[in-house]
Every structure is written in structure tokens, then in C-alpha cells.
Protein backbone atom coordinates (compact mmCIF):
# COMPACT_ATOMS: atom_id res chain seq x y z
CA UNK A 1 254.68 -22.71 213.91
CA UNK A 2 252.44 -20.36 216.20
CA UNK A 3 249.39 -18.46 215.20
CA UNK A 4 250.56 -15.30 214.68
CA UNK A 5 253.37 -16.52 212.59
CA UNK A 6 250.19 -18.53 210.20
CA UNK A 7 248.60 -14.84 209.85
CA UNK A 8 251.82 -13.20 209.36
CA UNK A 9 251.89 -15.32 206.27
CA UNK A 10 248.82 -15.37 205.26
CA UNK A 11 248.95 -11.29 205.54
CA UNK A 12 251.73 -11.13 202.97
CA UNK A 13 249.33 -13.29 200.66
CA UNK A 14 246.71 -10.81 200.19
CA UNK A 15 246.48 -8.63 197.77
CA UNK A 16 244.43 -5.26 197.48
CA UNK A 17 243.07 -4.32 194.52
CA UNK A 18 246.07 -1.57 194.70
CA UNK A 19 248.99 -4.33 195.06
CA UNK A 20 247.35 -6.05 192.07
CA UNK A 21 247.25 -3.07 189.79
CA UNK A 22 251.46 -2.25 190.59
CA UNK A 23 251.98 -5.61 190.18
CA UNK A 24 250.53 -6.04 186.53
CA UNK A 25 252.22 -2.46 185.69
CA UNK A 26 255.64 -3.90 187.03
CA UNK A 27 257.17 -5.59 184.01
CA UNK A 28 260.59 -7.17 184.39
CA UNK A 29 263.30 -5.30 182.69
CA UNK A 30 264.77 -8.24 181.08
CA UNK A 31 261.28 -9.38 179.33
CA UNK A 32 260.13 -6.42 177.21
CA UNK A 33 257.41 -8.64 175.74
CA UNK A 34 255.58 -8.78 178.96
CA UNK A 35 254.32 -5.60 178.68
CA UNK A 36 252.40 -6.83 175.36
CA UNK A 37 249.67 -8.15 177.68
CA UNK A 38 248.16 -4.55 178.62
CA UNK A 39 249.35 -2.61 175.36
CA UNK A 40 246.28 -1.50 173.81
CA UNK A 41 245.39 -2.86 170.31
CA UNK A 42 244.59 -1.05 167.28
CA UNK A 43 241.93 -2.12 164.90
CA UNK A 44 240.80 -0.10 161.50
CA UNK A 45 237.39 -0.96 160.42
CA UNK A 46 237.87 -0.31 156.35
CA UNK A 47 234.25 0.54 154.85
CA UNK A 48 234.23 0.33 151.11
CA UNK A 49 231.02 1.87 149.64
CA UNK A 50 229.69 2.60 146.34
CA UNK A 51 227.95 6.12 146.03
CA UNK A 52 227.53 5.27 141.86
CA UNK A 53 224.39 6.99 140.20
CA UNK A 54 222.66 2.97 140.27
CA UNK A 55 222.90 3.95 144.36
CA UNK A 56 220.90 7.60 144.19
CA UNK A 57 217.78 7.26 145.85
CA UNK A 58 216.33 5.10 148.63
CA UNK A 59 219.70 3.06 148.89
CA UNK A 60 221.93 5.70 149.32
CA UNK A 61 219.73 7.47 151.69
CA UNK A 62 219.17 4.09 153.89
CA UNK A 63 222.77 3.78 153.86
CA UNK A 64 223.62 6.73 155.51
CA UNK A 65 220.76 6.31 157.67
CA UNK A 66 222.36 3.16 158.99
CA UNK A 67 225.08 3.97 159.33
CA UNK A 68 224.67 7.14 161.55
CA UNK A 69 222.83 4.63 164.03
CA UNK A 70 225.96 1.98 163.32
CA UNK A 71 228.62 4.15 164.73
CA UNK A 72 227.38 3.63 168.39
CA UNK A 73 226.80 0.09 168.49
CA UNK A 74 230.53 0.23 167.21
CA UNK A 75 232.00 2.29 170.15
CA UNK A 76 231.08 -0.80 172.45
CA UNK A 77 233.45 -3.27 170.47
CA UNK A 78 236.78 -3.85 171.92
CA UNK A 79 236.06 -1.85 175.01
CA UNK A 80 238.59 -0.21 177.28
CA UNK A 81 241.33 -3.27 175.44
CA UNK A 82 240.75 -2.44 171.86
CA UNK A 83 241.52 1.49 170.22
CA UNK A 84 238.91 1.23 167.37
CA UNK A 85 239.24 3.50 164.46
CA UNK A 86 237.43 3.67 161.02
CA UNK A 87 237.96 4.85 157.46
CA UNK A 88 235.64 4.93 154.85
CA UNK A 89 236.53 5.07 150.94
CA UNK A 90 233.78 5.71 148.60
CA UNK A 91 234.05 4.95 144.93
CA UNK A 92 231.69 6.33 142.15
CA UNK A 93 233.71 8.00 138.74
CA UNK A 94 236.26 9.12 141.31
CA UNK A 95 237.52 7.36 144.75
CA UNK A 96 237.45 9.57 148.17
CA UNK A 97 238.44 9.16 151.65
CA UNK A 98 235.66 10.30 154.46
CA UNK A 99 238.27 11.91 156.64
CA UNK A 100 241.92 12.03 155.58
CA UNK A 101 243.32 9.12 158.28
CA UNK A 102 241.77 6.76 160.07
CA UNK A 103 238.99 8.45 162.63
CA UNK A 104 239.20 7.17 166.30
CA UNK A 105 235.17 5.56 166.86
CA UNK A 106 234.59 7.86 169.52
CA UNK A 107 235.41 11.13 167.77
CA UNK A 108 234.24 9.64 164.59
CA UNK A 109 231.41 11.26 163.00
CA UNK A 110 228.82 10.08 159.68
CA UNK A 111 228.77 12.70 156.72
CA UNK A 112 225.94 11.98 154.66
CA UNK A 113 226.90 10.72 151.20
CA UNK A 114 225.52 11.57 147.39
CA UNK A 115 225.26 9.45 144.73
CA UNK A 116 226.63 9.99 141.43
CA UNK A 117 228.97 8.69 138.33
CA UNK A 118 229.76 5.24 137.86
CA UNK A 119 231.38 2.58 139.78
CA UNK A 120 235.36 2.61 139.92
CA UNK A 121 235.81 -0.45 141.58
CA UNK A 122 239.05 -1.35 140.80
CA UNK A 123 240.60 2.13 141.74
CA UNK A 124 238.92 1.71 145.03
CA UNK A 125 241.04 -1.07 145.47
CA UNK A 126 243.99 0.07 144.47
CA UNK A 127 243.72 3.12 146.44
CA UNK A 128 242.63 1.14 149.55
CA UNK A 129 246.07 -1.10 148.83
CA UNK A 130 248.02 1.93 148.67
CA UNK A 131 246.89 3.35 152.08
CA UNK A 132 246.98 -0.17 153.59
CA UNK A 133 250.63 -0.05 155.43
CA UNK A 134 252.32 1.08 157.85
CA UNK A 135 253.58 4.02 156.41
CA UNK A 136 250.01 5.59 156.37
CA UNK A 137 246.60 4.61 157.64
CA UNK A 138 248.32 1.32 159.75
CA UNK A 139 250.91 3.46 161.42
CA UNK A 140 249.67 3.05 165.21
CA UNK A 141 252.18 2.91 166.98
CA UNK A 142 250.29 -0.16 169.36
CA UNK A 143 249.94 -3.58 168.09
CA UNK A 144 247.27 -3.61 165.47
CA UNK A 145 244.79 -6.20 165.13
CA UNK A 146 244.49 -7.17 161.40
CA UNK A 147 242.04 -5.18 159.75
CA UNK A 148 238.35 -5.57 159.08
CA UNK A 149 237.41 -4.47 155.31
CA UNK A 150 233.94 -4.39 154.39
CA UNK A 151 232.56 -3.67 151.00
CA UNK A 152 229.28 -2.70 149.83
CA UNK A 153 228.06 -2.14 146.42
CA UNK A 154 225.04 -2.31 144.13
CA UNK A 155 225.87 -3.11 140.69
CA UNK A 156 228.82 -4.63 138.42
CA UNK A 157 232.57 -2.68 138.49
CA UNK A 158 232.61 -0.30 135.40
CA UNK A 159 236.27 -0.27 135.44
CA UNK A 160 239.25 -3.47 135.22
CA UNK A 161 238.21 -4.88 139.31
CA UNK A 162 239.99 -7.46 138.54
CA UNK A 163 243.96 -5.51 138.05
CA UNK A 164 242.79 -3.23 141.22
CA UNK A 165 241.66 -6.87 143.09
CA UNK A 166 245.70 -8.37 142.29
CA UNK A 167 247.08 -5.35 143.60
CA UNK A 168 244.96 -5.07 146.87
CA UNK A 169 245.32 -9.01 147.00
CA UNK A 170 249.57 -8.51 147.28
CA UNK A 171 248.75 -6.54 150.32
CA UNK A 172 249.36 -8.31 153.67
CA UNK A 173 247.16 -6.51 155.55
CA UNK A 174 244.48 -7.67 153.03
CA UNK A 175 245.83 -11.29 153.15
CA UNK A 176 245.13 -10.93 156.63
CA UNK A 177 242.22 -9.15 157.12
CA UNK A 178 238.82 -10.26 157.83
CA UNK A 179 236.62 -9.69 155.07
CA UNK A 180 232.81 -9.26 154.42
CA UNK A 181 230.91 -7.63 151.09
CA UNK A 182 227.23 -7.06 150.91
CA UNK A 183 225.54 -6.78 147.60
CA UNK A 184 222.75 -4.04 147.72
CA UNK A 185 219.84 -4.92 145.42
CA UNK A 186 219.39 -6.97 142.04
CA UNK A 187 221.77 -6.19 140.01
CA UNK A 188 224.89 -6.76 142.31
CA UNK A 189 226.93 -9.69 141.88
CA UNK A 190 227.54 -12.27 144.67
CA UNK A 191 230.37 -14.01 142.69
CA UNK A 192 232.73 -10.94 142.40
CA UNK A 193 232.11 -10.09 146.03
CA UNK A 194 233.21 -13.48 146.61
CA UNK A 195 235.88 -12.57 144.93
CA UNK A 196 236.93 -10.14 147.05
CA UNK A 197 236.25 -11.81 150.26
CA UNK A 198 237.79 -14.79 149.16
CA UNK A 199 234.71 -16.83 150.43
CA UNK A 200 230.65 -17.20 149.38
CA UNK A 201 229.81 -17.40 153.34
CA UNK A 202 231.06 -13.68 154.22
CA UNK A 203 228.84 -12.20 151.18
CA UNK A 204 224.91 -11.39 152.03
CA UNK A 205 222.76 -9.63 149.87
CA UNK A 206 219.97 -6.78 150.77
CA UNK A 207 217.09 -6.63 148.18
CA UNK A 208 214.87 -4.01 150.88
CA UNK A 209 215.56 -1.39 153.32
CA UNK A 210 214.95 -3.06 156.42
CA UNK A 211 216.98 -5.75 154.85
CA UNK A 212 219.98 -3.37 154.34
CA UNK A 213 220.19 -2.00 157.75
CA UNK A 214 219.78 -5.49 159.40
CA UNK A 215 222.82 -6.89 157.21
CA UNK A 216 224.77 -3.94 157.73
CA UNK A 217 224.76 -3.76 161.65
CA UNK A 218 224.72 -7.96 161.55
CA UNK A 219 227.82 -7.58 159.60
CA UNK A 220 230.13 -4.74 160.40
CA UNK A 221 229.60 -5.59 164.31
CA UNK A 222 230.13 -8.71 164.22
CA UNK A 223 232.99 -8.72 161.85
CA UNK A 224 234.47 -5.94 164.39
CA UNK A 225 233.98 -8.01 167.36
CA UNK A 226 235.78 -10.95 165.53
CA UNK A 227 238.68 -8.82 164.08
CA UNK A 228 239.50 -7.58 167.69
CA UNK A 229 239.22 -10.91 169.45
CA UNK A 230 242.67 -12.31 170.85
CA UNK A 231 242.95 -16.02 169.54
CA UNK A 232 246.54 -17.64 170.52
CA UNK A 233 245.48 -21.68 170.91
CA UNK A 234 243.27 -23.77 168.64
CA UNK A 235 239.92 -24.47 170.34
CA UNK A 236 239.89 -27.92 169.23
CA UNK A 237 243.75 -28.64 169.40
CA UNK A 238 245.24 -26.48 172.18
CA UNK A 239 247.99 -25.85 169.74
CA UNK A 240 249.65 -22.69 169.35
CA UNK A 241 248.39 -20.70 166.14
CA UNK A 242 250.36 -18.43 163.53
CA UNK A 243 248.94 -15.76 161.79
CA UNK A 244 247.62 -17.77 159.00
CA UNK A 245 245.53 -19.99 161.82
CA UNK A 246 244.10 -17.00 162.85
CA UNK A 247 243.08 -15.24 159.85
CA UNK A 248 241.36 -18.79 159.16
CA UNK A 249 240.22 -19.27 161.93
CA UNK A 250 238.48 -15.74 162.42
CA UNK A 251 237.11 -15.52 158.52
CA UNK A 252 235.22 -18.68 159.31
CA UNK A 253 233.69 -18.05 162.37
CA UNK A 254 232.38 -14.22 160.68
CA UNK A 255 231.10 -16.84 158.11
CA UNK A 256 229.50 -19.05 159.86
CA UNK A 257 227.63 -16.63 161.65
CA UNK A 258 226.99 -14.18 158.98
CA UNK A 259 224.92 -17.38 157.69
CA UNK A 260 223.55 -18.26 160.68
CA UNK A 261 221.99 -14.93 160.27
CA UNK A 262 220.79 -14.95 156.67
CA UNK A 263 219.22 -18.39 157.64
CA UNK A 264 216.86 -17.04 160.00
CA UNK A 265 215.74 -13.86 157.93
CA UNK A 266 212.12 -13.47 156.76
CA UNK A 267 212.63 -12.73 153.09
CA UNK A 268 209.28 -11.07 152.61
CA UNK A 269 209.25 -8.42 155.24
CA UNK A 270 209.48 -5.77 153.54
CA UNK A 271 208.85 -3.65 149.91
CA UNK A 272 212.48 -4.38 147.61
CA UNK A 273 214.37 -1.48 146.57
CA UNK A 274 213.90 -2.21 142.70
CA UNK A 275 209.91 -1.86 143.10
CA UNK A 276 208.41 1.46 144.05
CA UNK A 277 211.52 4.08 144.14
């Protein structure tokens, strides 16, 4: 074979960056599926907070602090491959939705919340069950990552938790989704967080205000990181993994480092919110 007949094939085997953009746009007609691998995911970031009167004060007001300053860190998860949106469903004598669907992250913005009333856990989570489907806030027409739900509370449910906890616990997308709770102060209650996460490892506890902000941006960024990370093959098997695997496999990796965390935290940094306030 001559020279220019070597080039002439090894012309025809270089791509430019041009070639390789047609060529992943070019699915075949016959393998619909194929196009799966640049669809862009959806994943709804569920925030569950208590705005009871137990949360008036310096709580509530370091929890909307935070999470005005969480919002951006949030934009960066997922990137161009993930459409990030977030609801948020506070729960005091009544339960309320921020914004009345799920708010794309970067048109998303905080509105500062009052506390007031008691705590109406369990409607919380019946209303979150309710809106959990794909007949209203999961209706994206992409694929949809499961969700991320994370709760955060300061005190004990004053209504039945327990009947709202069965219904959300019927719902797939709960079965599914990756699930964190903090507990804000004294008075809240690790077990029934544990409860709801299904797990002791994805509950932390905040007893200051530095404390609060640190778990709450350790938490709902990591969790959203997690939640929109592809996993198809066991790490230690190579097998291929249903959607049980996965849900497994992602809850314990948020645990394990959501404790990896707490480990390293300096309990006596700061003042706790049940002395001075």
C-alpha cells in the first residue's frame, strides 16, 4: 500500500470536534434508547421545614439565612447534564408550598419564612405524598433522577406522623428517594427522623447557629450531588444494578459521608440555640 493511500486512511480517522458532536446527535432510528445517553435528567430537591412557633427566633432566622447562601452552591450540582429544580413545603398549624411547582435552581429564588402555630407533621407528609407523582410536581417530561427529600424540624410532631409517614412511605418516589433529616436544637427527636429516613446515619443534629448552616449546606449538597449521580454497575461487583441497588447504594454513601462529617465537627464552637435567645 503507498503513502498516500496510509494518509488517505488515516484522514478518514480523524475526527473534528464538529464530526464528533453530529456523530453523538446521530442516533440510529431503530434504537430509540440511544438517545437516553444525552437526554437531560431531572432532579427535585424536596425541602421539608418546620416554621412551628418552637422555630421563631434565632432558628428560623438562621434558616433562611442559609439558605439564601445555599441556593448557589446548588446551581453547580448536576451541571450542564442534570435540570435541577426545588420545592419547599413548610409545615406549622397549616402545610404550604414555597412556589406552586417545582422552581428550576436557576430561576429559583429564597422567600424568607415566619414562624408560627404548631407542628403538622404528618399533614406535611401526606401532602408531600400527594404531590409526589407524575401527575404533578414529577411530571418532567426527561428522565428524572429519584428525588432528594430533606427534612428539618425542631421539636416532636403535634399531629398522628406516624398515619401521614404510611402514606408518604406507599409512595415510590419516596421508596426511592434519597433521604436526609436534621434535627434543629434540643428538643428534636433523632429517632422519628430516623424514622423518616429510614436510617440513623442520614440524621444530624444542630444545637448552634454555625452548627445549623454547616449541616445544612454539608447535607442538602451533598445529598444533591448523590441523587444526580448516574450509577449502572456495582463498584465492587461490576454487576448490573436495579433500582433497588441504587437507592441502596446511594442512601449509604449520603450516610457514610454525612458521618464522616459529624465526626470531624468541633462541638463547642459556638453559643447553642437553647441558651441566650
Amino acid at each position: 500500500m503507498s503513502k498516500n493511500k496510509n494518509k488517505s486512511a488515516e484522514e478518514k480517522e480523524i475526527k473534528t470536534p464538529d464530526t464528533e458532536v453530529d456523530d453523538l446527535l446521530d442516533f440510529d432510528d431503530d434504537d430509540p434508547l440511544s438517545a437516553m445517553e444525552v437526554s437531560k435528567k431531572s432532579l427535585v430537591i424536596f425541602f421539608l421545614i418546620d416554621t412551628s412557633g418552637s422555630m421563631r427566633g434565632k432558628k428560623i432566622g438562621e434558616l433562611n439565612t442559609v439558605m439564601e447562601e445555599l441556593i448557589p452552591e446548588i446551581r453547580r450540582v448536576g451541571e450542564a447534564d442534570t435540570d435541577v429544580k426545588v420545592a419547599v413545603l413548610t409545615f406549622s398549624t397549616d402545610v404550604s408550598w414555597m412556589y406552586s411547582e417545582p422552581i428550576s435552581i436557576e430561576d429559583f429564588e429564597w422567600s424568607r419564612l415566619r414562624a408560627d402555630g404548631v407542628t403538622s407533621m404528618g399533614e406535611a407528609f401526606k401532602e408531600l405524598s400527594s404531590r409526589m407523582s407524575r401527575n404533578s410536581y414529577l411530571n418532567s417530561p426527561s428522565l428524572s433522577f429519584a428525588p432528594v427529600i430533606f427534612l428539618m424540624t425542631d421539636g416532636y410532631p403535634s399531629d398522628d406522623y406516624k398515619a401521614g409517614l404510611e402514606a408518604l412511605q406507599a409512595n415510590s418516589w419516596y421508596k426511592f428517594g434519597l433521604k436526609a433529616a436534621l434535627g434543629i436544637g434540643s428538643e428534636a427527636n433523632d429517632d422519628m427522623l430516623a424514622e423518616f429516613t429510614g436510617s440513623k446515619d442520614t440524621v444530624v443534629h444542630a444545637y448552634s447557629g454555625n452548627q445549623l448552616a454547616q449541616m445544612i449546606k454539608v447535607v442538602a449538597v451533598t445529598a444533591s450531588q448523590i441523587g444526580s449521580k448516574s450509577m449502572t454497575l456495582s463498584d465492587e461487583t461490576g454487576d448490573e444494578l436495579g433500582s433497588e441497588d441504587v437507592f441502596q447504594a446511594k442512601q449509604k454513601l449520603l450516610g457514610q459521608q454525612i458521618q464522616e462529617f459529624v465526626n470531624n465537627q468541633d462541638e463547642n464552637d459556638t453559643v447553642s440555640f437553647d441558651t441566650g435567645w
